[in-house]
N, C-alpha and C. Protein backbone atom coordinates (compact mmCIF):
# COMPACT_ATOMS: atom_id res chain seq x y z
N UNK A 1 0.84 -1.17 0.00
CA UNK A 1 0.00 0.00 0.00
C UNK A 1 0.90 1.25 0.00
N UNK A 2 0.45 2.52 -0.98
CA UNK A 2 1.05 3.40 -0.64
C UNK A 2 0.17 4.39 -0.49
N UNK A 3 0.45 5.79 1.08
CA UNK A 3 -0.56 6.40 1.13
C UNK A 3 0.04 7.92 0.38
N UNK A 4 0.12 8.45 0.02
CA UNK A 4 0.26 10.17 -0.29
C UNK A 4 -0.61 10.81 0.35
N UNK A 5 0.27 11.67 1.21
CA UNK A 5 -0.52 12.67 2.05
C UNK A 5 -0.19 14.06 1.37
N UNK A 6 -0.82 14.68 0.54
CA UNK A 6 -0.44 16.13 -0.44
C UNK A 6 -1.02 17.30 0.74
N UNK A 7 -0.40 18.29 -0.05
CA UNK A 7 -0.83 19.66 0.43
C UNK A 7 0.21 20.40 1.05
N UNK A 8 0.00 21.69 0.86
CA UNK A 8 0.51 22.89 0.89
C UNK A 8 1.60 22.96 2.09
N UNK A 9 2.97 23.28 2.25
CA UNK A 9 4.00 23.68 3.30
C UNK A 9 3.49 23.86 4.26
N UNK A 10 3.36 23.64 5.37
CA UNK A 10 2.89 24.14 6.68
C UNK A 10 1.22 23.36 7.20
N UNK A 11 0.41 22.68 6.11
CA UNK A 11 -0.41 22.17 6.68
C UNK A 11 -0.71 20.92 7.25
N UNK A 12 0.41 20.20 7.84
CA UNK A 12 0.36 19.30 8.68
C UNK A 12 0.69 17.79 8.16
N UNK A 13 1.39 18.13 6.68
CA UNK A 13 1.34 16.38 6.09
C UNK A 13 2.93 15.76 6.89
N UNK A 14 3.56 16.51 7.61
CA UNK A 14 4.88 15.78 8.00
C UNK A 14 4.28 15.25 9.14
N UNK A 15 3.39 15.74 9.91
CA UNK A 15 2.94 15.70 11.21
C UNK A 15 2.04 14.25 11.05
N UNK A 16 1.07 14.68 10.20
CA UNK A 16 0.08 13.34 9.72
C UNK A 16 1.21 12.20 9.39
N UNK A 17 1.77 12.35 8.46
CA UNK A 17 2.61 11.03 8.22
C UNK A 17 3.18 10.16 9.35
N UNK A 18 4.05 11.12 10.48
CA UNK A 18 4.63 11.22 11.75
C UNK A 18 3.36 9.98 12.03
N UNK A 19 2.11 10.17 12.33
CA UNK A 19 1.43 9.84 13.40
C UNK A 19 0.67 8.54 12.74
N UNK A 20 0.62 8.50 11.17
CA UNK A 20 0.14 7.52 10.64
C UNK A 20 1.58 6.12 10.56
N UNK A 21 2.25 6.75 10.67
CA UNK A 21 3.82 5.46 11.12
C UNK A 21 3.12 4.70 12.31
N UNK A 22 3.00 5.26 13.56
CA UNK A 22 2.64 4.76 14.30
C UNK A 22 1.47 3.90 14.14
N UNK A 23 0.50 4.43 13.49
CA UNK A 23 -0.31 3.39 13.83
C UNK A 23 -0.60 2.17 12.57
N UNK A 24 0.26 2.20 11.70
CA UNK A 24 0.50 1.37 10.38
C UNK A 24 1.25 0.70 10.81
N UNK A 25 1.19 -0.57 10.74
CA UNK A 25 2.60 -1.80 11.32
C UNK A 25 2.74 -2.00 9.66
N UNK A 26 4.23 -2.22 10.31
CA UNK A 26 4.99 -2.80 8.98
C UNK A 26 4.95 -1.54 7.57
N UNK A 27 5.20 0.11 8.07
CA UNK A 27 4.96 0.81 7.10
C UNK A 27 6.37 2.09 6.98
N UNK A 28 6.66 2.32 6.16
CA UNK A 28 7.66 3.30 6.56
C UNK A 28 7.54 4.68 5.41
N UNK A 29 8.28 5.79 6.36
CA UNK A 29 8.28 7.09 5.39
C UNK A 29 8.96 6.99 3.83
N UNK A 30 8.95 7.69 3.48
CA UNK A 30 9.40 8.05 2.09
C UNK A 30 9.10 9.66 1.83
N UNK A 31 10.18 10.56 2.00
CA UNK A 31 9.94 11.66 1.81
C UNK A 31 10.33 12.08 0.14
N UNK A 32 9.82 12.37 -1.06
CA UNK A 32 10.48 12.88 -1.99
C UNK A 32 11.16 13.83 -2.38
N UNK A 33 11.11 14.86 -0.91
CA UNK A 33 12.09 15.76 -0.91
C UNK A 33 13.63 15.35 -1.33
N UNK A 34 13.62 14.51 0.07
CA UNK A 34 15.10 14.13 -0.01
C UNK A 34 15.52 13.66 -1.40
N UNK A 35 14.51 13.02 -2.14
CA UNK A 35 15.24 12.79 -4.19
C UNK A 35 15.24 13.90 -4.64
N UNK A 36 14.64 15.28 -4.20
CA UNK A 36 14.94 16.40 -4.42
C UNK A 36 16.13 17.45 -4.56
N UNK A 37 16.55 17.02 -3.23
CA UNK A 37 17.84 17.64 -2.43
C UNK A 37 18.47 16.88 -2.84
N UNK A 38 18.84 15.72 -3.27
CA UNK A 38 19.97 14.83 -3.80
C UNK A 38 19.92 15.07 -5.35
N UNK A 39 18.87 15.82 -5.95
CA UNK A 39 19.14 16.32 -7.74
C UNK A 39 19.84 17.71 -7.49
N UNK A 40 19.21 18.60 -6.15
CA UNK A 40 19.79 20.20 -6.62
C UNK A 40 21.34 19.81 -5.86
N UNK A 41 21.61 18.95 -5.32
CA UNK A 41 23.24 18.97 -5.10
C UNK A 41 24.10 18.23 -6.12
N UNK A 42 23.47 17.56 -6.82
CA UNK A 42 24.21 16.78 -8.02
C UNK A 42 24.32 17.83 -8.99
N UNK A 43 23.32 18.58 -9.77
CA UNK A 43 23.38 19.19 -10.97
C UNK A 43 23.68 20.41 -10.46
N UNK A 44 24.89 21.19 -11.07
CA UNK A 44 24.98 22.44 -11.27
C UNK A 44 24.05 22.97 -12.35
N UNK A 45 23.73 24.52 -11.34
CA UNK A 45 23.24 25.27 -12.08
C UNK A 45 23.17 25.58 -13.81
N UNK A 46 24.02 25.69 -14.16
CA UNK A 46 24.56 25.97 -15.40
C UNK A 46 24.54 24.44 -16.26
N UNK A 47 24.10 23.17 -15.54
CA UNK A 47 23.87 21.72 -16.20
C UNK A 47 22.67 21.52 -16.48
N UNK A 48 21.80 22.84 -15.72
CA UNK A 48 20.00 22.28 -15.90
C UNK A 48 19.72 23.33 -17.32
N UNK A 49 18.51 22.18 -17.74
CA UNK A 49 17.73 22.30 -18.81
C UNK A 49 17.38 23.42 -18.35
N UNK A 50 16.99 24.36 -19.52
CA UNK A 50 16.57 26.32 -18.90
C UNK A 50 15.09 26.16 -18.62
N UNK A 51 14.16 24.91 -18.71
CA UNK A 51 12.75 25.10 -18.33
C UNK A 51 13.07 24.41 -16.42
N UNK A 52 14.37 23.69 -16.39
CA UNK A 52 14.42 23.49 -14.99
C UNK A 52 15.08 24.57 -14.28
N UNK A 53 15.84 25.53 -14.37
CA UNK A 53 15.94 26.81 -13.96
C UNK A 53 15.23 27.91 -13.01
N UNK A 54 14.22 27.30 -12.07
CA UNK A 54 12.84 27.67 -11.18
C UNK A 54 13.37 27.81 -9.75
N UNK A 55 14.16 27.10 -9.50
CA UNK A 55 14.41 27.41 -8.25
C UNK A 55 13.87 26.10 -7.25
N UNK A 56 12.74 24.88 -8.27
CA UNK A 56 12.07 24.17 -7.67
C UNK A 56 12.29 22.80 -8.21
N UNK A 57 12.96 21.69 -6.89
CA UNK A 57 12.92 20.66 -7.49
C UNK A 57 12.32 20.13 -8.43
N UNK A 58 11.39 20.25 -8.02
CA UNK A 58 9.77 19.37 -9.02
C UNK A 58 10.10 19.79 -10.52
N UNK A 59 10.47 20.74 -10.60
CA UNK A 59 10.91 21.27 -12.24
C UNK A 59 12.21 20.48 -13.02
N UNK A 60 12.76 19.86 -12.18
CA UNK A 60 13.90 18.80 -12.93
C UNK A 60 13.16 17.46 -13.36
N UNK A 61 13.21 17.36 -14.62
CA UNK A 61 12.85 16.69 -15.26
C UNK A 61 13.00 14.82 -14.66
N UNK A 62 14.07 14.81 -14.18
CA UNK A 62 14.41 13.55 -13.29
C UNK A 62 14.03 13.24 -12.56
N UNK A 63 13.25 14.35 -11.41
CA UNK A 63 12.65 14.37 -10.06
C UNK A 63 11.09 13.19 -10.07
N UNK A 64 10.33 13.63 -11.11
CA UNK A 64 9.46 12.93 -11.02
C UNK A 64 10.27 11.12 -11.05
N UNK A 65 10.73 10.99 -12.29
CA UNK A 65 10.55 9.12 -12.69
C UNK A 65 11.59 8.80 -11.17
N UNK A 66 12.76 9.31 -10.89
CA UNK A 66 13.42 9.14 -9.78
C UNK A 66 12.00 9.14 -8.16
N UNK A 67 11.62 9.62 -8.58
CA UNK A 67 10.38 9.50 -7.14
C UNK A 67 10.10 7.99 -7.09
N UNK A 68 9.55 8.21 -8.16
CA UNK A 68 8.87 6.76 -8.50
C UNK A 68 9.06 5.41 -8.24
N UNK A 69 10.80 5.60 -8.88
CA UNK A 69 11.70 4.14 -8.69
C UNK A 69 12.32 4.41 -7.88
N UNK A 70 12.51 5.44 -6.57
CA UNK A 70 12.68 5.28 -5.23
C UNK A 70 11.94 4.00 -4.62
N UNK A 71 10.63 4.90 -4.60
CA UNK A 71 9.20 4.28 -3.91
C UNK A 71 9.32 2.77 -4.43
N UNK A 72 9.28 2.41 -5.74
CA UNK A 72 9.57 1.15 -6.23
C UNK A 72 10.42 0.15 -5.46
N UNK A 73 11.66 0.88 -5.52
CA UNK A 73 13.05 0.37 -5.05
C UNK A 73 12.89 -0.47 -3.31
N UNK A 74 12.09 0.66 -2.74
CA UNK A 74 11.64 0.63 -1.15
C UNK A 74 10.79 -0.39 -1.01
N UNK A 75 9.83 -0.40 -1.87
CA UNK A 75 8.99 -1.57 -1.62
C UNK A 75 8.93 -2.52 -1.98
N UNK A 76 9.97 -2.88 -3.11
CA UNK A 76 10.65 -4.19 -3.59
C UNK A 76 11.82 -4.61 -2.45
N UNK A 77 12.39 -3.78 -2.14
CA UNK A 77 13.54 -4.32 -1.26
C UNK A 77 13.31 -4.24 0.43
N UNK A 78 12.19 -3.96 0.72
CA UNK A 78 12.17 -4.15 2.08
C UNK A 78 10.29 -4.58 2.31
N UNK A 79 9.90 -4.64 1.30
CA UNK A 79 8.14 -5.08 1.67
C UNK A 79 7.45 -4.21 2.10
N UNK A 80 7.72 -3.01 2.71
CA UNK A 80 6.69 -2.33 3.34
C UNK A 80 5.91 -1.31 2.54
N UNK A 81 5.00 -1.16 3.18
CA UNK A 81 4.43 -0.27 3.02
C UNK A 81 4.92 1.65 3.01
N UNK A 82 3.99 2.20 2.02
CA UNK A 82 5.27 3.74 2.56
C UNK A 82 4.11 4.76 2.37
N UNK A 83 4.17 5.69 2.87
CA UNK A 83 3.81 6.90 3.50
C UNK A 83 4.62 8.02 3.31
N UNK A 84 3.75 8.69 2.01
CA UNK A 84 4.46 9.44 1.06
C UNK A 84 3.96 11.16 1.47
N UNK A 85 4.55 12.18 2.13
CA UNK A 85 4.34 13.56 2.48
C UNK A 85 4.83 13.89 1.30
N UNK A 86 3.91 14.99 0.44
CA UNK A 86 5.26 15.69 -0.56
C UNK A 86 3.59 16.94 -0.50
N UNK A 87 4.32 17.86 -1.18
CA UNK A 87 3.27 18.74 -1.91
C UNK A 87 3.59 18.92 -3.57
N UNK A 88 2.50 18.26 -4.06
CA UNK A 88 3.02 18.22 -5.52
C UNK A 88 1.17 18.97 -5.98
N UNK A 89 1.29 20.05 -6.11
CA UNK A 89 0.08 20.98 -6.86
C UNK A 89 -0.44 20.85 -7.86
N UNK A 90 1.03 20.54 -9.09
CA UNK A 90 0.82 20.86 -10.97
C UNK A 90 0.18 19.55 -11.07
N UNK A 91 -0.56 19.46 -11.73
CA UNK A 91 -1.59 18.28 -11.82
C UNK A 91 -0.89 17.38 -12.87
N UNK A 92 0.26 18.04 -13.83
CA UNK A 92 1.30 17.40 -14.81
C UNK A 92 1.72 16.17 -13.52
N UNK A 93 2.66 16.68 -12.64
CA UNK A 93 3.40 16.57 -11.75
C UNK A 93 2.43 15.46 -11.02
N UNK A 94 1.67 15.69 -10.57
CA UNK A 94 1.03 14.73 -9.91
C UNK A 94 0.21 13.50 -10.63
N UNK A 95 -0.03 13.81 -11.93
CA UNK A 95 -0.72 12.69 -12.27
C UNK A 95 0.86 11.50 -12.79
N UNK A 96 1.78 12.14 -12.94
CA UNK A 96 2.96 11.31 -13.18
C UNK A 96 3.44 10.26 -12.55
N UNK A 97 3.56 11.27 -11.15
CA UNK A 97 3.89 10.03 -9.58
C UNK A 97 2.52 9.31 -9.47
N UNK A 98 1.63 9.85 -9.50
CA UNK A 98 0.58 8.93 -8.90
C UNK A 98 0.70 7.64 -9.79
N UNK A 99 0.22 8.00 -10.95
CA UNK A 99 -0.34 7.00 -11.96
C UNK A 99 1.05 6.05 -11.90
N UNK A 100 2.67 5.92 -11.30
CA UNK A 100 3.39 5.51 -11.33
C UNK A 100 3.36 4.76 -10.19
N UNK A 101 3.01 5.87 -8.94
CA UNK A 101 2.64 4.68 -7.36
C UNK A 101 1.94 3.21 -7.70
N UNK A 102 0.91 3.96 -8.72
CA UNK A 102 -0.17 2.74 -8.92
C UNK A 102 0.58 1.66 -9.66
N UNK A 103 1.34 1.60 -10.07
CA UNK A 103 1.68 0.67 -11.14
C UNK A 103 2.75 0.05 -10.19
N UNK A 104 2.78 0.79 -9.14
CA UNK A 104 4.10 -0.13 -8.23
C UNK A 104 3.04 -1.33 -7.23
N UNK A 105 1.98 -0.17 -6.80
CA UNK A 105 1.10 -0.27 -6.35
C UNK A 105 -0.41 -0.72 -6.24
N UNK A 106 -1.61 -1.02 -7.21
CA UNK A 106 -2.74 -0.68 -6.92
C UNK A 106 -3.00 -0.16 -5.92
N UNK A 107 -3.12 -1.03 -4.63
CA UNK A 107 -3.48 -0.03 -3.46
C UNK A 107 -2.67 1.29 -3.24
N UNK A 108 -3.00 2.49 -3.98
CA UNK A 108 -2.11 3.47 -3.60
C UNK A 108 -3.73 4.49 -3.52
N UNK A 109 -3.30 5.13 -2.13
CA UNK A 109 -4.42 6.20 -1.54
C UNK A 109 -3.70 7.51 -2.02
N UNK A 110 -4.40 8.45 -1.85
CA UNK A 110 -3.76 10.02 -1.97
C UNK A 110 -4.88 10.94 -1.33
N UNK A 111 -4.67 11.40 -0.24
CA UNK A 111 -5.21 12.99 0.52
C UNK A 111 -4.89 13.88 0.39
N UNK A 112 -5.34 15.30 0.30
CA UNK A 112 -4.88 16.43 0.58
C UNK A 112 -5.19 16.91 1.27
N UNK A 113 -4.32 17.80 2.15
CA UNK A 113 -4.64 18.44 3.18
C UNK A 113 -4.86 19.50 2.64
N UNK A 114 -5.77 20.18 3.48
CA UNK A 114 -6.08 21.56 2.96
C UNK A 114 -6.17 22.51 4.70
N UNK A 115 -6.06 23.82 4.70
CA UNK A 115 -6.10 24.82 5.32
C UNK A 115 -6.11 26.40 4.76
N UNK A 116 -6.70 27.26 5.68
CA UNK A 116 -6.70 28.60 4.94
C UNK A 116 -5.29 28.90 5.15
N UNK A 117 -5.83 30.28 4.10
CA UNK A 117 -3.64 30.92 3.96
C UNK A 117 -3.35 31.07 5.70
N UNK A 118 -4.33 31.85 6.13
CA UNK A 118 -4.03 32.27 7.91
C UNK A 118 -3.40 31.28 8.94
N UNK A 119 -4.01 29.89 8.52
CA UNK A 119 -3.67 28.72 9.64
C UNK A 119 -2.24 28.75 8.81
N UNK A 120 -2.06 27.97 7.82
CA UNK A 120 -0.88 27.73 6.92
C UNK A 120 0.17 28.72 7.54
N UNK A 121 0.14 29.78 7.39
CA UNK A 121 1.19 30.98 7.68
C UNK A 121 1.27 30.67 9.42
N UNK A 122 0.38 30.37 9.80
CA UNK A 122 0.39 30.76 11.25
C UNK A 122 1.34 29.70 11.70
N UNK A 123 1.28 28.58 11.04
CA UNK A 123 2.03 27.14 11.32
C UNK A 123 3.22 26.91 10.54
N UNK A 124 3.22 28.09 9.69
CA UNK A 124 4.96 27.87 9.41
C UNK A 124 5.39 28.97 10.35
N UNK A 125 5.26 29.85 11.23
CA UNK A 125 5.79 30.78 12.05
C UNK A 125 5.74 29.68 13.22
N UNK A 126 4.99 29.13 13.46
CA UNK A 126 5.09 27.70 14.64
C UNK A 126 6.28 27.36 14.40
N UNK A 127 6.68 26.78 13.60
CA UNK A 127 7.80 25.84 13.01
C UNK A 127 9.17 26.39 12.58
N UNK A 128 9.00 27.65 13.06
CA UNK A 128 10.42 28.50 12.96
C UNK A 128 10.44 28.95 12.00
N UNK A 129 9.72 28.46 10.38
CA UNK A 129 10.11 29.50 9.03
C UNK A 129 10.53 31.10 9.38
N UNK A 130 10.63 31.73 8.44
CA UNK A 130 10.77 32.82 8.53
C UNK A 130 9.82 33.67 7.67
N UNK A 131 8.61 34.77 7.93
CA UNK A 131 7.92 35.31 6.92
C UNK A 131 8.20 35.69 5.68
N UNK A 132 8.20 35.37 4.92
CA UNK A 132 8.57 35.92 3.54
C UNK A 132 9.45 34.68 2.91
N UNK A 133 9.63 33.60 3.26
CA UNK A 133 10.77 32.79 2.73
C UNK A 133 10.18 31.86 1.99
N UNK A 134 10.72 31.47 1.60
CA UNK A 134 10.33 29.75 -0.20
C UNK A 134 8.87 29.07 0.47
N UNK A 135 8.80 28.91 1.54
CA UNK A 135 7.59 28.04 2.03
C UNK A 135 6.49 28.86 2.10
N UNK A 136 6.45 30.47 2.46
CA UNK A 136 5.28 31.16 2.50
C UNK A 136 4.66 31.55 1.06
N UNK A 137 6.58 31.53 0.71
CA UNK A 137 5.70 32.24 -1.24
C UNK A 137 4.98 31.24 -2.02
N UNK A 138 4.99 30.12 -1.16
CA UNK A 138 4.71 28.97 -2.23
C UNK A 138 3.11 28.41 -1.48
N UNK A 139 2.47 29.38 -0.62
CA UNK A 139 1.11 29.02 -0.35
C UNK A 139 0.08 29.26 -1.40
N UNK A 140 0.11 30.68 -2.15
CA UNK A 140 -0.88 30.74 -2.91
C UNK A 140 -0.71 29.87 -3.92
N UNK A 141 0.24 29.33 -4.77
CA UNK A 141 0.59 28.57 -5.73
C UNK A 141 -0.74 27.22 -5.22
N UNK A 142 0.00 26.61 -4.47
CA UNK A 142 -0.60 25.36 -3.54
C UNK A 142 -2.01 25.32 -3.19
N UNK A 143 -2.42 26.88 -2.90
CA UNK A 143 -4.10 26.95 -2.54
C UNK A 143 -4.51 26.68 -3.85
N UNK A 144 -4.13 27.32 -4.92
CA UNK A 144 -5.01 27.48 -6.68
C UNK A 144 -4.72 26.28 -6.72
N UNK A 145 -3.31 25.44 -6.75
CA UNK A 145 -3.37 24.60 -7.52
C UNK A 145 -4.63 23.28 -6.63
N UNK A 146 -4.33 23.10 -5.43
CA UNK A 146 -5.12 22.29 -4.86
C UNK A 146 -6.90 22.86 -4.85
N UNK A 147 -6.95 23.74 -6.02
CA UNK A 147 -9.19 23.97 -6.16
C UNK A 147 -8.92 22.86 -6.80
N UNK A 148 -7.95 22.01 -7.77
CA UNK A 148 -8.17 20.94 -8.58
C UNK A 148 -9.01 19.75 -8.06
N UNK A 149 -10.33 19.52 -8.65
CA UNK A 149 -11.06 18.22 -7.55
C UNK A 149 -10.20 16.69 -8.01
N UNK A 150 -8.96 16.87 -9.04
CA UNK A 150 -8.65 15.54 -9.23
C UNK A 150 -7.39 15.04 -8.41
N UNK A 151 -7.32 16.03 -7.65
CA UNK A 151 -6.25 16.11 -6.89
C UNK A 151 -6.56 15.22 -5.41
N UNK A 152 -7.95 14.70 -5.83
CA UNK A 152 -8.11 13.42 -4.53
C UNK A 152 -8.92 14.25 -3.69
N UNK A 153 -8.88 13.25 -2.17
CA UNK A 153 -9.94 12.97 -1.39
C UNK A 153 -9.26 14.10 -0.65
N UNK A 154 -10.06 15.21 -0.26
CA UNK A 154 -9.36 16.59 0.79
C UNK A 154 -9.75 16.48 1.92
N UNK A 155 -9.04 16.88 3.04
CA UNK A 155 -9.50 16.92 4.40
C UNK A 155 -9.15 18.10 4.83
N UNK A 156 -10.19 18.86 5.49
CA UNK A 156 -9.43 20.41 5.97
C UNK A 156 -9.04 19.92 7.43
N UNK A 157 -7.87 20.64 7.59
CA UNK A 157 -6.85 20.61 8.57
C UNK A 157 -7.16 21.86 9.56
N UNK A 158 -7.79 22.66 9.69
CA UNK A 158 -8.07 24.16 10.58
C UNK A 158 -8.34 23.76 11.55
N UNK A 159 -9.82 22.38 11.84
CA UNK A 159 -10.16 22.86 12.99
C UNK A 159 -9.94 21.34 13.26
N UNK A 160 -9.04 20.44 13.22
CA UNK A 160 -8.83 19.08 13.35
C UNK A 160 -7.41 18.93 14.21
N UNK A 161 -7.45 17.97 14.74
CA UNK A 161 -5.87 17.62 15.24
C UNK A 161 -5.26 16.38 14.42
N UNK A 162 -4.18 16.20 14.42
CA UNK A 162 -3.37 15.22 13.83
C UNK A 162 -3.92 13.91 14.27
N UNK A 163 -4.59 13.44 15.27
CA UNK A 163 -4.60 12.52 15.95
C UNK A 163 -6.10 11.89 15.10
N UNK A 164 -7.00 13.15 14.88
CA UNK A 164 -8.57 13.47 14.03
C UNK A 164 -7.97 12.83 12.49
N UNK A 165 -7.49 13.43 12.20
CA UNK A 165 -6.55 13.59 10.55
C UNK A 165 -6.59 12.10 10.45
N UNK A 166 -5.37 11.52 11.24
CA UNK A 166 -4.49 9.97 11.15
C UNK A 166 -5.76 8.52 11.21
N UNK A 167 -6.99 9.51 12.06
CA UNK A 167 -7.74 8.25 12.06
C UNK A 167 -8.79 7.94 10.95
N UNK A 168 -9.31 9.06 10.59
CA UNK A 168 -9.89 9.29 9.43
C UNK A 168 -9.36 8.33 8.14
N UNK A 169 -7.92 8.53 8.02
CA UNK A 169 -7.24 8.70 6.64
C UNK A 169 -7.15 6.79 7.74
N UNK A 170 -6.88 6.53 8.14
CA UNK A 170 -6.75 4.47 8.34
C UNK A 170 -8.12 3.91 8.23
N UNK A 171 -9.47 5.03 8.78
CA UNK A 171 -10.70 4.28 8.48
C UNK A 171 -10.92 4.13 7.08
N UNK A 172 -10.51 5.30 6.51
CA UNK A 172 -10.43 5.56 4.43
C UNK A 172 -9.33 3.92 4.03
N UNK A 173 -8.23 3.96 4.56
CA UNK A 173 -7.67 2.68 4.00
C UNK A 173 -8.20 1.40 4.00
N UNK A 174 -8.92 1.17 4.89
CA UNK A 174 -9.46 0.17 5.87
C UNK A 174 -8.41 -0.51 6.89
């Protein structure tokens, strides 16, 4: 099984994932950041394609199929289950990984979290961000892109706790 927990910087999918470990036996994280941070330290600037030039992992052309045959890699070589946090908005972008989970996968779930800009901001100032930095500029992006209804099953995060969130999203798995 793989679950994807989507949505916007600051609305609670590291936290949800955090708490859905626990109560998933036999399941482990998979962050796609980290295949992120391991493309912007490999490729110099001046090596990327000029449409990857953004400033944003997700824009390297590698990032997506490398997600993929991570997740692959993980669940061929150790059996488990994984529990996927990312925020992936562009519906390009997301129908890529998904439709790829599935093929690793059938059972592959996907949620989004959702929250207003106010909670969002309020919970990256929780979390030490700094106002104005890569995670705040990248809320409105994340709100438009997530009106998409194909972007899965949404749960608003405002007036819920993680603990509300985690049980919901295991009664949805069964």
């Amino acid at each position: 099984m793989i679950v994807m927990i989507n949505g916007a910087f600051g609305v609670g999918k590291t936290s949800v994932a955090n708490k859905l470990l626990q109560k998933l036996d036999g399941a482990m994280l998979f962050d796609p950041e980290e295949v992120g941070y391991m493309l912007r330290h490999i490729i110099p600037e001046d090596e990327k394609l000029e449409h990857e030039r953004t400033g944003d992992f997700q824009d390297l052309d590698m990032w997506k199929p490398l997600t993929v045959e991570v997740a692959k890699q993980l669940r061929e070589t150790y059996g488990k289950d994984l529990i996927v946090p990312m925020t992936i908005y562009t519906k390009e972008y997301f129908d890529t990984i998904h439709s790829g989970f599935l093929q690793i996968d059938p059972e592959t779930y996907h949620f989004c979290l959702t929250a207003k800009k106010e909670t969002i901001h309020d919970r990256l100032i929780e979390r030490g961000e700094e106002e104005g930095n890569w995670c705040f500029a990248q809320t409105d992006k994340c709100l438009e892109g997530f009106k998409n209804p194909c972007l899965g099953q949404f749960i608003s995060t405002d007036d819920a706790s993680i603990e509300e969130i985690a049980k919901f999203i295991c009664k949805e798995i069964g």
